[in-house]
Structures are given as structure tokens and as C-alpha cells.
C-alpha atoms as a PDB file:
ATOM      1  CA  UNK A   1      10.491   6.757  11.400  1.00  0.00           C
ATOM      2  CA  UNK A   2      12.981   6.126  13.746  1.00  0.00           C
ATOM      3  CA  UNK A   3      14.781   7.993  16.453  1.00  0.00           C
ATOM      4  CA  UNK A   4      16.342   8.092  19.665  1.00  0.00           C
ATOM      5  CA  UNK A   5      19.501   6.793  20.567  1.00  0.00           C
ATOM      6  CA  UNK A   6      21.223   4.114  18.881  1.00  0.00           C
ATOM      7  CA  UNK A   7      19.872   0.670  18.950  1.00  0.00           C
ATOM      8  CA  UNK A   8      20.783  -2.697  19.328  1.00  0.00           C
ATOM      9  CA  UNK A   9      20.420  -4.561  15.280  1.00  0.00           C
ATOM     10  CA  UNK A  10      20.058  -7.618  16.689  1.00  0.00           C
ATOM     11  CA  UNK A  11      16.640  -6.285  18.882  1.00  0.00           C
ATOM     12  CA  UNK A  12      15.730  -3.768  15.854  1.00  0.00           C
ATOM     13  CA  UNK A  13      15.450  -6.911  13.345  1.00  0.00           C
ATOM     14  CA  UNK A  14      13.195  -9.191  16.523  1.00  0.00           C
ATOM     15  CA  UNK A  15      10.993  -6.117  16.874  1.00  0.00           C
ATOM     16  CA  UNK A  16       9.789  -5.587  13.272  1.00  0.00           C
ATOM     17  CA  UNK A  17       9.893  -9.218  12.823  1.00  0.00           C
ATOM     18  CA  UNK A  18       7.451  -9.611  15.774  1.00  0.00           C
ATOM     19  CA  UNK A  19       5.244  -6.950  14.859  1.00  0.00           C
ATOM     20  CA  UNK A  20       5.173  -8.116  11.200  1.00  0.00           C
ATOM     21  CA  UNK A  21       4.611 -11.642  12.512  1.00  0.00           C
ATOM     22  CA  UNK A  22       1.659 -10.141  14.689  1.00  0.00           C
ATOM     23  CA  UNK A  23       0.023  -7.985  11.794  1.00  0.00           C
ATOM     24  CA  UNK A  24      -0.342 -10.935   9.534  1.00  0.00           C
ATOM     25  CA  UNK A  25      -1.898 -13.104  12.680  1.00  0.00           C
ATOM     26  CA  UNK A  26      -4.311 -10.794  14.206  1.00  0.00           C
ATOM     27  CA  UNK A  27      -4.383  -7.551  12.102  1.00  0.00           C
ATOM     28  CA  UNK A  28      -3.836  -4.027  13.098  1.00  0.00           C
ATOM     29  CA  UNK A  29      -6.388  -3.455  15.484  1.00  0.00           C
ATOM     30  CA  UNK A  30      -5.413  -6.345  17.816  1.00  0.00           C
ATOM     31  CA  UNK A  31      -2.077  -6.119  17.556  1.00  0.00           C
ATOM     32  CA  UNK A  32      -0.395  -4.453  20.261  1.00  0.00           C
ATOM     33  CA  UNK A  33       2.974  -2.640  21.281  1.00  0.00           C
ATOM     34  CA  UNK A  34       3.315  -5.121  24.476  1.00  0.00           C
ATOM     35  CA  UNK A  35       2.162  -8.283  22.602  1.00  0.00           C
ATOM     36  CA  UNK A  36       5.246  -6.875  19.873  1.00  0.00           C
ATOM     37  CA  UNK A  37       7.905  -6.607  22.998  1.00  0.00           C
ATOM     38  CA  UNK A  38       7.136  -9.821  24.540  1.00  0.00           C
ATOM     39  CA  UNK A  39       7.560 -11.556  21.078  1.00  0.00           C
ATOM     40  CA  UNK A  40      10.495  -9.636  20.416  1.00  0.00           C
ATOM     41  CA  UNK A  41      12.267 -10.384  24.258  1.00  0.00           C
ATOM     42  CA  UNK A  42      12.437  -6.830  24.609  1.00  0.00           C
ATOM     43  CA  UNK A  43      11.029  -3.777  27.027  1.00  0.00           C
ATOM     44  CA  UNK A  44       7.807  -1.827  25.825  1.00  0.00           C
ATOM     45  CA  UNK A  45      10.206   1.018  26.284  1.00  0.00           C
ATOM     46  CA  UNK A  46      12.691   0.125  23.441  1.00  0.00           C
ATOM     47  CA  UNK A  47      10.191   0.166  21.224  1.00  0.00           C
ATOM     48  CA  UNK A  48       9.083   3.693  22.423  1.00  0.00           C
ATOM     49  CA  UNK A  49      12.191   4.986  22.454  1.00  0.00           C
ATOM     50  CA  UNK A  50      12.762   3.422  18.584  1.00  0.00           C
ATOM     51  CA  UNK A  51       9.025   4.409  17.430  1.00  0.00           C
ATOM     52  CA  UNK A  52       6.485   7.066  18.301  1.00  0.00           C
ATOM     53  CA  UNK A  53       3.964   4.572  17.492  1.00  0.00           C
ATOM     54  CA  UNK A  54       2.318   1.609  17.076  1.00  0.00           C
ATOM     55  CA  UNK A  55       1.689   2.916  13.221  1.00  0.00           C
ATOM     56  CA  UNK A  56       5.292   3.873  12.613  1.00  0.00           C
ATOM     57  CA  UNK A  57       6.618   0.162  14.396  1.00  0.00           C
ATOM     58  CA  UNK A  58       3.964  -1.159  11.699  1.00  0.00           C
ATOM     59  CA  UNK A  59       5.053   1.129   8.580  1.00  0.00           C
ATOM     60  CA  UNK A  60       8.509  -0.002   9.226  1.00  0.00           C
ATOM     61  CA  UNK A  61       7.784  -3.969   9.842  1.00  0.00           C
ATOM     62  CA  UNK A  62       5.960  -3.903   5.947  1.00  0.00           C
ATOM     63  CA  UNK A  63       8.267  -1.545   4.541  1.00  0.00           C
ATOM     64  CA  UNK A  64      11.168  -3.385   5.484  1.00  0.00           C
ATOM     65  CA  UNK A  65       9.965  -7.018   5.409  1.00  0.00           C
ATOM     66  CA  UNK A  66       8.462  -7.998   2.034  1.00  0.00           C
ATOM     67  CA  UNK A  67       4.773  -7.814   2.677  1.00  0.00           C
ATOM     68  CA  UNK A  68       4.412  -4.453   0.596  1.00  0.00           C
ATOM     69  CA  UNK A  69       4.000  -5.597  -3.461  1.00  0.00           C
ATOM     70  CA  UNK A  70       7.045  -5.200  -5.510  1.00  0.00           C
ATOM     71  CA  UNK A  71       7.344  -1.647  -8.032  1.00  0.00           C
ATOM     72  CA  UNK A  72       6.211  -3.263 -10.987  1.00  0.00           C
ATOM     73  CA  UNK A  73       6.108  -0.965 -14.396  1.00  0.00           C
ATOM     74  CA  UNK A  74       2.571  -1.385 -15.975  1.00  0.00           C
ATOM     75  CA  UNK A  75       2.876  -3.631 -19.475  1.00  0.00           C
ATOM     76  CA  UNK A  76       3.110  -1.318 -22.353  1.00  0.00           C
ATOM     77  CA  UNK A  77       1.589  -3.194 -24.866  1.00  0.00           C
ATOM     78  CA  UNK A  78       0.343  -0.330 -27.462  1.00  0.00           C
ATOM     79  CA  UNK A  79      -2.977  -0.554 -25.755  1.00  0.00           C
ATOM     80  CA  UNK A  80      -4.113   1.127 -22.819  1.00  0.00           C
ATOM     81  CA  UNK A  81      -7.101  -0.596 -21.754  1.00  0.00           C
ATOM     82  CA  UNK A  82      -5.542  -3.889 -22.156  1.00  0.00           C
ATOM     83  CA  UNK A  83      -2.232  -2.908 -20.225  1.00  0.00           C
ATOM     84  CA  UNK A  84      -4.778  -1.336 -16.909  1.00  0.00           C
ATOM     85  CA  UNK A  85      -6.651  -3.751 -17.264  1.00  0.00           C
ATOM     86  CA  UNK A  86      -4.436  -6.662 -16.566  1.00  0.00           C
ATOM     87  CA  UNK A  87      -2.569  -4.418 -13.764  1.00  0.00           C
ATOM     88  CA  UNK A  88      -5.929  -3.242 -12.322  1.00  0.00           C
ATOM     89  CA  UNK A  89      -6.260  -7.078 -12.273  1.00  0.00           C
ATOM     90  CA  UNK A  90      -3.216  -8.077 -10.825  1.00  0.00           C
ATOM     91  CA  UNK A  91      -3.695  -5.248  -7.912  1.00  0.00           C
ATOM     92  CA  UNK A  92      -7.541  -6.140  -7.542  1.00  0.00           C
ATOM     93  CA  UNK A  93      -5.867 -10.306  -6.659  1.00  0.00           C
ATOM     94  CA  UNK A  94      -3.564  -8.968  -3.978  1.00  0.00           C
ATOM     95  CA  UNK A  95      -6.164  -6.676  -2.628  1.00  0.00           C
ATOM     96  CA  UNK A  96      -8.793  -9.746  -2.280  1.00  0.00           C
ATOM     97  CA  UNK A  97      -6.117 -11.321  -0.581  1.00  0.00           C
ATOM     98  CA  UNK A  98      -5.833 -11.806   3.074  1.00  0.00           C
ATOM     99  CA  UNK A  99      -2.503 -10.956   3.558  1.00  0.00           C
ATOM    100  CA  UNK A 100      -3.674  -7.863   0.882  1.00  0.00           C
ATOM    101  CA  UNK A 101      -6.421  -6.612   2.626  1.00  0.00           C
ATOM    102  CA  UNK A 102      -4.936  -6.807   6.487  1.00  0.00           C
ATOM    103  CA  UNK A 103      -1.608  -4.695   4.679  1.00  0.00           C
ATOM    104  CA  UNK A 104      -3.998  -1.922   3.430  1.00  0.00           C
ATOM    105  CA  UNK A 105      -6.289  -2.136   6.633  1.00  0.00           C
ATOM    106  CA  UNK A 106      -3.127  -1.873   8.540  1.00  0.00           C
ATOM    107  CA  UNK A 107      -1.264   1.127   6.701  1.00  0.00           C
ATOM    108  CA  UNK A 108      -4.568   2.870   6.178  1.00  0.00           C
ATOM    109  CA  UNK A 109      -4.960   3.194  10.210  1.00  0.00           C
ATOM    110  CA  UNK A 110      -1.192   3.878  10.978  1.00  0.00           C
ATOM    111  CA  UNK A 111      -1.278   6.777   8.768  1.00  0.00           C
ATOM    112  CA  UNK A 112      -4.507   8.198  10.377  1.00  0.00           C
ATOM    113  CA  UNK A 113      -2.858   7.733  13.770  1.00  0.00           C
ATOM    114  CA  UNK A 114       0.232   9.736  12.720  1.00  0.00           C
ATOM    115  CA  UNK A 115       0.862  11.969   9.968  1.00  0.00           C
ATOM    116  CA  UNK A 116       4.388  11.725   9.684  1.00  0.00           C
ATOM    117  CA  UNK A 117       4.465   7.617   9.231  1.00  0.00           C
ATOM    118  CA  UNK A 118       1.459   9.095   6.227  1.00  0.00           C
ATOM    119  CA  UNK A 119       4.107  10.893   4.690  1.00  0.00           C
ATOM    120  CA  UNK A 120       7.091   8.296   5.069  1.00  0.00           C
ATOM    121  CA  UNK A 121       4.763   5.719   3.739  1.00  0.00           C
ATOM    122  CA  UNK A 122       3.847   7.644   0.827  1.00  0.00           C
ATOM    123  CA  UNK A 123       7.289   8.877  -0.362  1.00  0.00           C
ATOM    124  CA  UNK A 124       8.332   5.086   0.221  1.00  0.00           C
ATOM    125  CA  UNK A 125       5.448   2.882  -0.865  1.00  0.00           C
ATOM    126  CA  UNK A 126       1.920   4.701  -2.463  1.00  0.00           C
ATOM    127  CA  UNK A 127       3.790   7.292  -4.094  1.00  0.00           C
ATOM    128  CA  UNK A 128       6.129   5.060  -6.222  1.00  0.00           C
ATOM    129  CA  UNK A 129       3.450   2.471  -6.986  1.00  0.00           C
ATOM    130  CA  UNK A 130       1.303   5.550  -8.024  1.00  0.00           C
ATOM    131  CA  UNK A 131       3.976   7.231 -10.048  1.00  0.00           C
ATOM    132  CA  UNK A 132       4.286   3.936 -12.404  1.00  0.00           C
ATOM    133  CA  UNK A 133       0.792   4.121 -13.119  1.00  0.00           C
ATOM    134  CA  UNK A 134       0.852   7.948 -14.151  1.00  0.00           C
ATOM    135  CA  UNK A 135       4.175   6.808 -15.823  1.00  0.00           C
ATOM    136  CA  UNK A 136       1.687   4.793 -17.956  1.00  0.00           C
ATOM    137  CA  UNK A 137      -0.814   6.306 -18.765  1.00  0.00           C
ATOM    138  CA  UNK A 138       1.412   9.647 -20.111  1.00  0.00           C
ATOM    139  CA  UNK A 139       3.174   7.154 -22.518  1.00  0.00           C
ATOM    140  CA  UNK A 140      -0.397   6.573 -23.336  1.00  0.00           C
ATOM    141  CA  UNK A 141      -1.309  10.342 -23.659  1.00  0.00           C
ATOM    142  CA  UNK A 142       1.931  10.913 -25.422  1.00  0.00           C
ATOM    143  CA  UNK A 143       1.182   7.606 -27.878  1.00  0.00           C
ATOM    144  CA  UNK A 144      -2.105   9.274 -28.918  1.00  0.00           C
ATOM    145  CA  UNK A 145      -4.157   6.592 -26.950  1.00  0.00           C
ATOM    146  CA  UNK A 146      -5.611   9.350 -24.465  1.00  0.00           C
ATOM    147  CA  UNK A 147      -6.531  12.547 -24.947  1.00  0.00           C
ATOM    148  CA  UNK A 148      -3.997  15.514 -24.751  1.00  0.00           C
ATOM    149  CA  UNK A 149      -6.046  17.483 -21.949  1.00  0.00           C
ATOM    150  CA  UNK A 150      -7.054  13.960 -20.048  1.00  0.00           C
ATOM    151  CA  UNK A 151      -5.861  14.347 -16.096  1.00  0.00           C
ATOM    152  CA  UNK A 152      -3.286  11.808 -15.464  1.00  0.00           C
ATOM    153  CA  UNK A 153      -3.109  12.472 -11.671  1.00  0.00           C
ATOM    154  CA  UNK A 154      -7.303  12.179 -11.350  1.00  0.00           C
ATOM    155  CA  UNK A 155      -7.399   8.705 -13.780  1.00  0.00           C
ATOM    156  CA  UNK A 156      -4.853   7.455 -11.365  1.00  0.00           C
ATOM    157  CA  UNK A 157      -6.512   8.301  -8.188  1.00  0.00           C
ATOM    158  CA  UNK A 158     -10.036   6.974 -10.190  1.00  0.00           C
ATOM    159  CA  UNK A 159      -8.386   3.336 -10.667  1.00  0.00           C
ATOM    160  CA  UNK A 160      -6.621   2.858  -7.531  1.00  0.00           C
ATOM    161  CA  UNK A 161      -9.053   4.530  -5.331  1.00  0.00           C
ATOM    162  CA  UNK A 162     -12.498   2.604  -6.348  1.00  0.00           C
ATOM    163  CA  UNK A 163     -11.078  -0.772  -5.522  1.00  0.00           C
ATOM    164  CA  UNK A 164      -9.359   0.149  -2.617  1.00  0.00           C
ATOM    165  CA  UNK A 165     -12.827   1.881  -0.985  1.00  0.00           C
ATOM    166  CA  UNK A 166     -14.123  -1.523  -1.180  1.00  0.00           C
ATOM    167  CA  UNK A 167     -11.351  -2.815   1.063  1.00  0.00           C
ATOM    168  CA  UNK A 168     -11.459  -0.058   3.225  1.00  0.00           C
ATOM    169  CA  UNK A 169     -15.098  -0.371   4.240  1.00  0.00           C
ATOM    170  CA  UNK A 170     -15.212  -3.987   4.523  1.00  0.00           C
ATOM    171  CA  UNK A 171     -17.848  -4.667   1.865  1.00  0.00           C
ATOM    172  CA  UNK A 172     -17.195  -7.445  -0.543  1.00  0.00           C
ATOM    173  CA  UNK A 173     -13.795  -7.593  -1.917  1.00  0.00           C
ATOM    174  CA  UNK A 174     -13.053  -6.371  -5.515  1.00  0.00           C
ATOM    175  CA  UNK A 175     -12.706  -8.788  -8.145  1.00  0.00           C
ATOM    176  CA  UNK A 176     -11.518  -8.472 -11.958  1.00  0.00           C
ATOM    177  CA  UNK A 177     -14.741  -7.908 -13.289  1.00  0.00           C
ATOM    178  CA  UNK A 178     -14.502  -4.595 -10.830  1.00  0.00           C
ATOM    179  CA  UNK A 179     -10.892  -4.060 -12.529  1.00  0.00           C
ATOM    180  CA  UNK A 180     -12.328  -4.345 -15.854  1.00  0.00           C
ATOM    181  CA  UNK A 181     -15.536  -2.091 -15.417  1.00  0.00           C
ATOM    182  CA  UNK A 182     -13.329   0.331 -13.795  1.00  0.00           C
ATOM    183  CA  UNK A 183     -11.138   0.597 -16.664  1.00  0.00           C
ATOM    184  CA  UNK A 184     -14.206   0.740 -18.983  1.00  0.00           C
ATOM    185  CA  UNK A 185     -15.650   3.628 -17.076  1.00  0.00           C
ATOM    186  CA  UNK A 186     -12.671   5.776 -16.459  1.00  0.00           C
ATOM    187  CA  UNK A 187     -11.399   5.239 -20.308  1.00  0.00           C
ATOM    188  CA  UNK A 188     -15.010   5.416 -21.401  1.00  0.00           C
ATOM    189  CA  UNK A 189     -15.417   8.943 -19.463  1.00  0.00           C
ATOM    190  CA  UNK A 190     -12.324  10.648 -20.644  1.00  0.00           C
ATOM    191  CA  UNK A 191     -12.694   9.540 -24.204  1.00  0.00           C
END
């Protein structure tokens, strides 16, 4: 997401450590590109010259500083409700989290500001997380444990996308009684 000419390390390193710093304290909206530069001890400019955006400065920061969750393969225990349901869970805890919900608030508005930090972010962070999860539940199609005609790629976008709306429009946050009745409806629909 970067480009320009070459760039100090040393200033690289302050300026996604600021703007991760900055994220985490006051959230995307308030965060700004000259609050990020003073932090850093560098020029508004370098960072313009570095980033097209305050979205892309952002992707970067969580991409590149531990804040995004770790690619964790879902449990394969024999049984797919059991294995969702304890990573539908797990992802429901983070989400309810603080640092969870500013992260998806924040990535959600950098890649509606600019397309191509959408697409960088989900080659580099949704798309792998989602893969696992399709990774899943085919072992589960192939195991017998779904349906042979049951769409992977919707079930996926079902589980992760009906927690996540509750994040995204600020309502209460998700907890694992969501995860679990989730679960129950998707597996319950496509049985």
C-alpha cells in the first residue's frame, strides 16, 4: 500500500507505530494523519508521500503490528457443529472486545475510503481467515457431515457476516449464545 520514493525504516516503523498507537486510543474516526505525524516526529507529507490514505496508513499499522487475530485452522473434531461452534465462539470474544470491535470499525471504514487498501486487506487478512473456515467446512462436506450440494462460500459468509453486522452497526455486541444460534440456524437450514 505503499509507494513513492524510498523511505527512511527508522520513520516507517514511528509512523505505523503512532497510528496503531492512535487507533487503539481514539478509534478510526478521530484519529488523524497530523495527530499520526506529530506522534511519529515526522512531516504530514511523509506520510503522503508513503500512503494515499489515512485507510491504507491504518491497513498497514494492523497488518503489520499484531492487532489483526492470528490464522488459526478451525478444530476438526469429527463434528461440525461442535468445531464452529467453539470458533464462532472464540471470534464472537474478540469481536466483543474493545480492541476487537475498534479493529473491525477501523478496517471496515478504510476499505470504504479506498478500494485498493479493500483489496490488500482482503488478500492479506479476511481472505485467509475466510479460507480456513471454507477449509472446514469442505472436510466436513467431504466427511459426510454436510450435504454434497451445501454452499461452502454462502455458510461462510452466513457465520462470519451475522456477528460482524452487529459490530458494524453499533447495536449490542455478539455473544456465544449468538455463536451458538448461528451455528444452529445455518446447520439447521442446510440440513
Amino acid at each position: 500500500m505503499t509507494g513513492g520514493r524510498r523511505r527512511s525504516e527508522s520513520s516507517r516503523r514511528a509512523i505505523l507505530d503512532a497510528a496503531r498507537g492512535l487507533l487503539l486510543e481514539r478509534g478510526y474516526e478521530r484519529l488523524t494523519i497530523d495527530a499520526v505525524a506529530a506522534q511519529a516526529g515526522v512531516g504530514k507529507q511523509t506520510i503522503y508521500r508513503w500512503w494515499g490514505s489515512k485507510g491504507a496508513v491504518v491497513a498497514d499499522a494492523v497488518l503489520e503490528g499484531g492487532l489483526a487475530p492470528p490464522f488459526v485452522p478451525l478444530p476438526d473434531t469429527g463434528d461440525i457443529e461442535t468445531d464452529l461452534r467453539a470458533w464462532l465462539r472464540a471470534w464472537t470474544a474478540h469481536l466483543a472486545s474493545g480492541v476487537g470491535t475498534s479493529l473491525i470499525l477501523a478496517l471496515t471504514a478504510a476499505t470504504a475510503e479506498d478500494r485498493a487498501v479493500a483489496d490488500v486487506l482482503y488478500e492479506r487478512f479476511t481472505g485467509p481467515h475466510e479460507q480456513l473456515l471454507r477449509d472446514r467446512l469442505e472436510s466436513a462436506r467431504a466427511a459426510g457431515q454436510l450435504g454434497s450440494q451445501v454452499p461452502v462460500p454462502t455458510i461462510a459468509g452466513v457465520l462470519i457476516g451475522s456477528l460482524l453486522y452487529r459490530v458494524l452497526s453499533r447495536q449490542a455486541p455478539p455473544t456465544a449464545d449468538d455463536a451458538d444460534m448461528v451455528v444452529r440456524l445455518v446447520l439447521a437450514g442446510v440440513a
